[in-house]
Protein backbone atom coordinates (compact mmCIF):
# COMPACT_ATOMS: atom_id res chain seq x y z
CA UNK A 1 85.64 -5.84 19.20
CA UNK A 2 84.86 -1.96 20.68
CA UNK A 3 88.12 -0.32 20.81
CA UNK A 4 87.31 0.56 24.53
CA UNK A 5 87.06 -3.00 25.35
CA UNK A 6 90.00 -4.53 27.61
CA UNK A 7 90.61 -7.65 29.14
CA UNK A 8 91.45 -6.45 31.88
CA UNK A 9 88.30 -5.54 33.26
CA UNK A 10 87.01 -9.12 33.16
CA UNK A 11 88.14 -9.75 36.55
CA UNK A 12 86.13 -7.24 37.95
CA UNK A 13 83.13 -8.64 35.95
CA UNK A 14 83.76 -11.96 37.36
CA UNK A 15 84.42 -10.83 40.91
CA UNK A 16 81.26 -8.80 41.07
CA UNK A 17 79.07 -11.86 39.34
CA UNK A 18 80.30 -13.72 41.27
CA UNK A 19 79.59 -11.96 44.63
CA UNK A 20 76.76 -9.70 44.30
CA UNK A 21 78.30 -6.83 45.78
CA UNK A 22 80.70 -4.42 44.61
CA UNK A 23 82.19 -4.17 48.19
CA UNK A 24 83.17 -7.79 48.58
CA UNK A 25 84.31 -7.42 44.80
CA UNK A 26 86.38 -4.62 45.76
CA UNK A 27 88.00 -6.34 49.08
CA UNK A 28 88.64 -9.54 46.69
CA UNK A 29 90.49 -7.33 44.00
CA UNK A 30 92.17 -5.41 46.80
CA UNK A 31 90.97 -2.00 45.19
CA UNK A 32 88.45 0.26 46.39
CA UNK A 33 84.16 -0.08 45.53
CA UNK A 34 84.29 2.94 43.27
CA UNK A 35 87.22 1.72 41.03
CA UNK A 36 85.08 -1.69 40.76
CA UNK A 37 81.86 0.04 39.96
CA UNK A 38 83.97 2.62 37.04
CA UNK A 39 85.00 -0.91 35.61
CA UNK A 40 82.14 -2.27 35.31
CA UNK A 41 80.43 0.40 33.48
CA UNK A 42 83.25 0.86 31.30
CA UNK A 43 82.64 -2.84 30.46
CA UNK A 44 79.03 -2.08 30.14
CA UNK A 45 79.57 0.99 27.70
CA UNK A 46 82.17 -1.15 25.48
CA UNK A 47 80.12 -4.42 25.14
CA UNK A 48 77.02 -2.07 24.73
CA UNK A 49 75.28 -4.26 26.74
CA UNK A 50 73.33 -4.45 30.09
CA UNK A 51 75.26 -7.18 32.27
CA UNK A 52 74.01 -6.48 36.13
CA UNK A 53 70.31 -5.17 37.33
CA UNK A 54 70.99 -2.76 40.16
CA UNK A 55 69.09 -3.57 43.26
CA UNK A 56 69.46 -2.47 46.92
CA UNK A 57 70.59 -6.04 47.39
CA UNK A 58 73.54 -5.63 44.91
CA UNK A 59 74.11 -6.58 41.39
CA UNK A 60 72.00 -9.20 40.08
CA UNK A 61 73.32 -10.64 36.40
CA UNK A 62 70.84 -10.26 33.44
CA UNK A 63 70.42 -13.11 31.28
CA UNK A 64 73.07 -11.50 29.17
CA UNK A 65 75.49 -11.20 31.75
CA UNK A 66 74.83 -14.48 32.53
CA UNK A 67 75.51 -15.71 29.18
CA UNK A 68 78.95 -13.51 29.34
CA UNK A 69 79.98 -15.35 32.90
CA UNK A 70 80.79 -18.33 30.71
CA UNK A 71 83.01 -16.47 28.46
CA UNK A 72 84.75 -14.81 30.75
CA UNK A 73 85.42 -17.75 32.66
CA UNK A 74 86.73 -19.47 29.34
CA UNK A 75 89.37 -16.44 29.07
CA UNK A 76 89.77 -16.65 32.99
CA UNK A 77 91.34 -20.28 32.70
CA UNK A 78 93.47 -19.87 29.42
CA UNK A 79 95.34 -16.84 31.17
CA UNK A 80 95.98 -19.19 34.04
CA UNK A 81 97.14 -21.75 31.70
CA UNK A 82 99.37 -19.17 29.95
CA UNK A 83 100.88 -18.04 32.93
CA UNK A 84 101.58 -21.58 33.68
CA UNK A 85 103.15 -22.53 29.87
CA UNK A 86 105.37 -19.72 30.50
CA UNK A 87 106.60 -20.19 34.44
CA UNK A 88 108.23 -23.26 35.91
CA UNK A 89 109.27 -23.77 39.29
CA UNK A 90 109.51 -21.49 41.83
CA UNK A 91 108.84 -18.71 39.87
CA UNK A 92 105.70 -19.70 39.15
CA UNK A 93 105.16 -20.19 43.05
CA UNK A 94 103.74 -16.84 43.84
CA UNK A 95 100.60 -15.34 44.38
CA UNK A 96 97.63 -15.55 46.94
CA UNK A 97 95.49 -18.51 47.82
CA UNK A 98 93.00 -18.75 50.13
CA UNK A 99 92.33 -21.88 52.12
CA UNK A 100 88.54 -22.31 53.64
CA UNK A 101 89.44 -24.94 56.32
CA UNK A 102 86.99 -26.11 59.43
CA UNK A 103 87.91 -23.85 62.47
CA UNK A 104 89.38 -27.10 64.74
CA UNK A 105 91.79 -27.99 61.88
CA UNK A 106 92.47 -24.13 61.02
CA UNK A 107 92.99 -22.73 64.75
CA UNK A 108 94.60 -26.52 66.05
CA UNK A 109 96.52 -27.67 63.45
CA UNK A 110 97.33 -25.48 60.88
CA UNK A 111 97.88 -22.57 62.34
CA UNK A 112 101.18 -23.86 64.09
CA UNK A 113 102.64 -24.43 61.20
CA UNK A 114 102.17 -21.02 59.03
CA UNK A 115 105.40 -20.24 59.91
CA UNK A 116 106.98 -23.43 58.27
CA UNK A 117 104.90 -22.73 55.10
CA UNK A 118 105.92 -19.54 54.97
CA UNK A 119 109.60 -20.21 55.02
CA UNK A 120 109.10 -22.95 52.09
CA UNK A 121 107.18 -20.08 50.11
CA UNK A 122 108.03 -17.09 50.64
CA UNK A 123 106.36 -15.82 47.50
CA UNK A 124 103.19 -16.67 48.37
CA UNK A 125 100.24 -15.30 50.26
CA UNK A 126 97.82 -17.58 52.21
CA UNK A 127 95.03 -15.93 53.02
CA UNK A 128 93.32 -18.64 55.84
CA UNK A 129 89.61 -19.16 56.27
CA UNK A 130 88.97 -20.72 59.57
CA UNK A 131 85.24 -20.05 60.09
CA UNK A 132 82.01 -22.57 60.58
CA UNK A 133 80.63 -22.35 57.25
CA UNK A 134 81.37 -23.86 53.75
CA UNK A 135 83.44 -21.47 51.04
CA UNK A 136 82.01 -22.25 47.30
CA UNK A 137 85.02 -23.11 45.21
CA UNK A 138 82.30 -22.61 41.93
CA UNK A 139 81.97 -18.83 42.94
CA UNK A 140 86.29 -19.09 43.74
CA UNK A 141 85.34 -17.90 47.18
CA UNK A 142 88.18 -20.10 47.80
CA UNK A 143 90.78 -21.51 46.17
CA UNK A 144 90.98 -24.87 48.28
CA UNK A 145 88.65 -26.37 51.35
CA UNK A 146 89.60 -28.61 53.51
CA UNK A 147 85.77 -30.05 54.67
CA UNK A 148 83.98 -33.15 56.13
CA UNK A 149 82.39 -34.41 52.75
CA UNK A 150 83.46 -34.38 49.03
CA UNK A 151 81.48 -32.68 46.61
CA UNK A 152 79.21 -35.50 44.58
CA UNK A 153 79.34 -34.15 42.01
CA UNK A 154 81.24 -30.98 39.81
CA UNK A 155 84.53 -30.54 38.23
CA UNK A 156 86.47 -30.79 41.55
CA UNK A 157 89.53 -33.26 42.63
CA UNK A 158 89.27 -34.64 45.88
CA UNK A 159 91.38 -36.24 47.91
CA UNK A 160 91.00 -37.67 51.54
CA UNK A 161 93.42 -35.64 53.65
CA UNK A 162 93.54 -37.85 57.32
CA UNK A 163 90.74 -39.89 59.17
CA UNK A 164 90.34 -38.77 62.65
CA UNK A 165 88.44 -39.77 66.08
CA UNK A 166 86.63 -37.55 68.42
CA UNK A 167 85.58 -38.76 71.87
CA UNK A 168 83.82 -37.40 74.77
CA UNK A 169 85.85 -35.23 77.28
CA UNK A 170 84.70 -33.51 80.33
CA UNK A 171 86.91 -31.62 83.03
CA UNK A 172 88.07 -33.74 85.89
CA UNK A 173 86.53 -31.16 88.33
CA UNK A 174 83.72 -31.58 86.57
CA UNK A 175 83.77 -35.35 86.30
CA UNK A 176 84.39 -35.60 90.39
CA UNK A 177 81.59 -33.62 91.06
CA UNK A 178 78.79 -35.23 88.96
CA UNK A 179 77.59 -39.11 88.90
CA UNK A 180 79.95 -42.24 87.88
CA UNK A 181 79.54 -42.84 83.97
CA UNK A 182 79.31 -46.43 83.43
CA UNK A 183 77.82 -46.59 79.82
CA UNK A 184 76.05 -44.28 77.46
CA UNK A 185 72.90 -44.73 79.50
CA UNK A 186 74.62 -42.68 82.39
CA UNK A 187 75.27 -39.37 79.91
CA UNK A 188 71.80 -38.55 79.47
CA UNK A 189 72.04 -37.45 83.68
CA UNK A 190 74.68 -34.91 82.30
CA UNK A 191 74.77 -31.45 80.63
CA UNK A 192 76.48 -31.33 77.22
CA UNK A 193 78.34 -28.69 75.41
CA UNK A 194 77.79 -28.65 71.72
CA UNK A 195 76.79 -26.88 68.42
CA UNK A 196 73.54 -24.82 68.29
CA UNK A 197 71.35 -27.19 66.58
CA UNK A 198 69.91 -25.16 63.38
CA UNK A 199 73.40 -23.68 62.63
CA UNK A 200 75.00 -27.05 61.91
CA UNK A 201 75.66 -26.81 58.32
CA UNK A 202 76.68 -29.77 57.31
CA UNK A 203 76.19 -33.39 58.85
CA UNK A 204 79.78 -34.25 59.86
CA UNK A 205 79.22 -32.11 62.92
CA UNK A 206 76.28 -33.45 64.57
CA UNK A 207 77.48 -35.42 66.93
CA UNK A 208 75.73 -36.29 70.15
CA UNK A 209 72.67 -38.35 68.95
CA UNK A 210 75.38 -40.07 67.55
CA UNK A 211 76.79 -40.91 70.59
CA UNK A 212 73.57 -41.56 72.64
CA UNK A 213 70.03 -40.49 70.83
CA UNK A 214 67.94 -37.95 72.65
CA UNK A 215 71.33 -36.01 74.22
CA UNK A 216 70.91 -32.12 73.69
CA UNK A 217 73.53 -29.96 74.53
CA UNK A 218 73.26 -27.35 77.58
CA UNK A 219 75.31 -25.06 76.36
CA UNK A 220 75.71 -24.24 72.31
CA UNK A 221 78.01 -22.58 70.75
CA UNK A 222 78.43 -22.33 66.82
CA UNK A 223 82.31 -22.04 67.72
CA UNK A 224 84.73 -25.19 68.30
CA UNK A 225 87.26 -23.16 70.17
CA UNK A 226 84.23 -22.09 72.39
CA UNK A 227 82.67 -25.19 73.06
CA UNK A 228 86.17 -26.26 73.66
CA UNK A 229 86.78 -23.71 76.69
CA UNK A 230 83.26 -24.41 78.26
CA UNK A 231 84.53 -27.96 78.86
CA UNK A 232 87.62 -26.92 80.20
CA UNK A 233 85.60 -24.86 82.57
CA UNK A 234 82.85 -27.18 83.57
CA UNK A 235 79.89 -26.46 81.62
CA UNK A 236 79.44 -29.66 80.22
CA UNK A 237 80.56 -33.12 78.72
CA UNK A 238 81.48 -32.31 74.89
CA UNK A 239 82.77 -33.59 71.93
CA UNK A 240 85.61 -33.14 70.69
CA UNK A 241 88.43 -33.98 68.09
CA UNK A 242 91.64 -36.08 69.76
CA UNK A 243 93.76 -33.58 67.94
CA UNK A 244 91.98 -30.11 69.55
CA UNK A 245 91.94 -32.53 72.73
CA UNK A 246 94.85 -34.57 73.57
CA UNK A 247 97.18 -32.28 75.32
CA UNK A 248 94.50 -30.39 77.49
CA UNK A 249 95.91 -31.11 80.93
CA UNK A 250 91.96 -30.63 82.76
CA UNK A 251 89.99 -32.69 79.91
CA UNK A 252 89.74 -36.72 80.27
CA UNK A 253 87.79 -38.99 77.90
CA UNK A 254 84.82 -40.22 78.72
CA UNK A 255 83.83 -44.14 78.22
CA UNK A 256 87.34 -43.96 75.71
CA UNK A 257 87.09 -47.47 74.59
CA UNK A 258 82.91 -47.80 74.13
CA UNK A 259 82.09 -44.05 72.30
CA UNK A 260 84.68 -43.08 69.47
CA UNK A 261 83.40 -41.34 66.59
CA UNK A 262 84.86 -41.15 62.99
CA UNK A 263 85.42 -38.62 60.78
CA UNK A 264 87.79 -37.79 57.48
CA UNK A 265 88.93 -34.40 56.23
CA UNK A 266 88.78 -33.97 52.62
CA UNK A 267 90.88 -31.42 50.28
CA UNK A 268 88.98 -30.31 47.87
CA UNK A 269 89.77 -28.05 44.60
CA UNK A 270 87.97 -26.97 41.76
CA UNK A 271 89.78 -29.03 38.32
CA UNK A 272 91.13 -25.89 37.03
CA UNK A 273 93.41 -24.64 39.77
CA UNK A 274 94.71 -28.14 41.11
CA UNK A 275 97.28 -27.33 38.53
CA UNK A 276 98.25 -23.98 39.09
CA UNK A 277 102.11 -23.98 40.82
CA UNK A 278 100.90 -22.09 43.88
CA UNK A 279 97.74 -23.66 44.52
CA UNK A 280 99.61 -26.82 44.34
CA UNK A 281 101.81 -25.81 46.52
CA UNK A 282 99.19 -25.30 48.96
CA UNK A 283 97.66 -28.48 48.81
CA UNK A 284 101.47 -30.27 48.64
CA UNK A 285 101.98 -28.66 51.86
CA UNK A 286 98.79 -29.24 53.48
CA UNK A 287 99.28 -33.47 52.57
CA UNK A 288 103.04 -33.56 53.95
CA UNK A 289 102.04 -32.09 57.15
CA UNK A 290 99.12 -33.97 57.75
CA UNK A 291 101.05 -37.30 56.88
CA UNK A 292 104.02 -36.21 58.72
CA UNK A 293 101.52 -36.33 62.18
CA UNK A 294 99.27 -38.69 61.38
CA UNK A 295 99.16 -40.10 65.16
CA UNK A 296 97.30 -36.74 66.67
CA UNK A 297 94.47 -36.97 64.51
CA UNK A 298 94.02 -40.83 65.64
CA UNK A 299 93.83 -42.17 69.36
CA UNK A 300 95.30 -45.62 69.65
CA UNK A 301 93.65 -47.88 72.00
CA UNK A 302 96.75 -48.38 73.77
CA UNK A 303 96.16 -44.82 75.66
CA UNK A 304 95.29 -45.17 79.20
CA UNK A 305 91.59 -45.20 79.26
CA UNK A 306 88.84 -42.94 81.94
CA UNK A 307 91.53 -42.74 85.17
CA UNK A 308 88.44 -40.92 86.97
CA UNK A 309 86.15 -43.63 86.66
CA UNK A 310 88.81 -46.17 87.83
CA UNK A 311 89.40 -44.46 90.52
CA UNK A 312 85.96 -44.10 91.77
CA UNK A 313 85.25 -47.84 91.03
CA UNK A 314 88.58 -48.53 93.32
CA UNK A 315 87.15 -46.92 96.08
């Protein structure tokens, strides 16, 4: 081995090859683009070999580099698994993960409760990804995902996290100034809020020719909380999960005992961090809370049902 070589720089190999930019490398690391950059072609000059093509795009990995990824990775996991052979307990408990998580569950659920996971661990940092798109766990964008669908395949454990129901709401000014809804034949005479159609990345979230084929939305928005607001004001019927839903004083469900939709959150994490005390941690947390309130995720039928359309018909 080249005397120049350290270990050490392997995690700014990985973090660039694993990103294509020395930028997002550097934001990852928490260092600055020109300390990644010296790393890597100190890495370079001790291997004596060529391990990223240059390109305006970023760094590309040559098939040597690519060969190297492997390796790397290899050392990657046994200094994880030495860290963990010589920490127990809390002390072990410390570090940052980040947690890609759909923006309803991020902004509506878990989000009110940072402050209880924080007291539990105080020694480590969660670093929350709330945003409409899916985190790769191969490329460590993310440490754990909470998402709509397990992986099929890959060395990942997944677990089911909670079921949960999502209904149709609109605002009761809304709902008293626009025709009686019946049945589902009735909602194609109404504007819907929803998700712009070519951005939905992945199928859990197209909902409304689930809930009557042909409805398009009116309004699109790529953003839950959004979506969310333009019901409250009016816009539109929309979709939307019980838990996001339940305590909005101006939304009603529409048709609550003919159109409920179904979905499950999964929690999902790559095999090789599953056991790694803080990661663990994580997903420990993330399961108590979720089974601790189980009802908001799940409307029982017993809830009064669509008062507005009562009280029409009882006119």
């Amino acid at each position: 081995m080249n005397p120049n070589f350290t270990w050490d720089d392997l995690q700014f190999f990985l973090a660039v090859a694993r990103t294509g930019q020395l930028s997002t490398a550097a934001r990852r690391l928490r260092t600055s683009h020109a300390t990644v950059s010296r790393r890597i072609d100190r890495l370079e000059f001790a291997l004596k070999v060529k391990l990223f093509e240059r390109n305006p795009r970023g760094y590309v990995l040559t098939t040597m580099g690519q060969r190297f990824v492997e390796t790397a990775e290899r050392i990657e996991r046994e200094t994880e698994q030495l860290q963990l052979d010589i920490s127990d307990g809390m002390t072990a408990q410390r570090g940052v993960v980040r947690l890609s998580t759909l923006e309803g569950f991020g902004n509506f659920f878990l989000s009110d409760r940072l402050a209880a996971f924080a007291d539990s661990y105080p020694n480590i940092s969660l670093e929350l990804v709330a945003i409409q798109q899916i985190m790769s766990l191969s490329r460590k964008e993310a440490d754990i995902a909470v998402a709509l669908a397990a992986p099929k395949a890959g060395p990942y454990h997944s677990e089911v996290l909670t079921p949960y129901t999502l209904h149709v709401y609109g605002a009761r000014s809304y709902l008293a100034t626009h025709p009686l809804i019946r049945s589902r034949n009735d909602l194609g005479s109404h504007r819907f809020v929803g998700y712009i159609e070519d951005m939905i990345f992945t199928p859990g979230l197209d909902y409304l020719g689930e809930v009557q084929p042909g409805l398009r939305a009116h309004f699109q928005s790529s953003s839950i909380l959004t979506q969310l607001k333009a019901a409250r004001q009016g816009l539109g019927l929309c979709v939307l999960p019980h838990f996001m839903a339940r305590d909005e004083p101006n939304l009603e469900i529409v048709l609550p005992e003919e159109i409920e939709l179904k979905r499950t959150y999964w929690l999902i994490c790559h095999r090789d961090l599953i056991a790694v005390p803080r990661v663990r941690a994580v997903r420990d947390f993330l399961v108590e809370a979720v089974s601790e309130n189980r009802s908001c995720f799940l409307r029982e039928r017993s809830v009064p049902g669509n008062n507005h359309r009562r009280a029409l018909e009882a006119q």
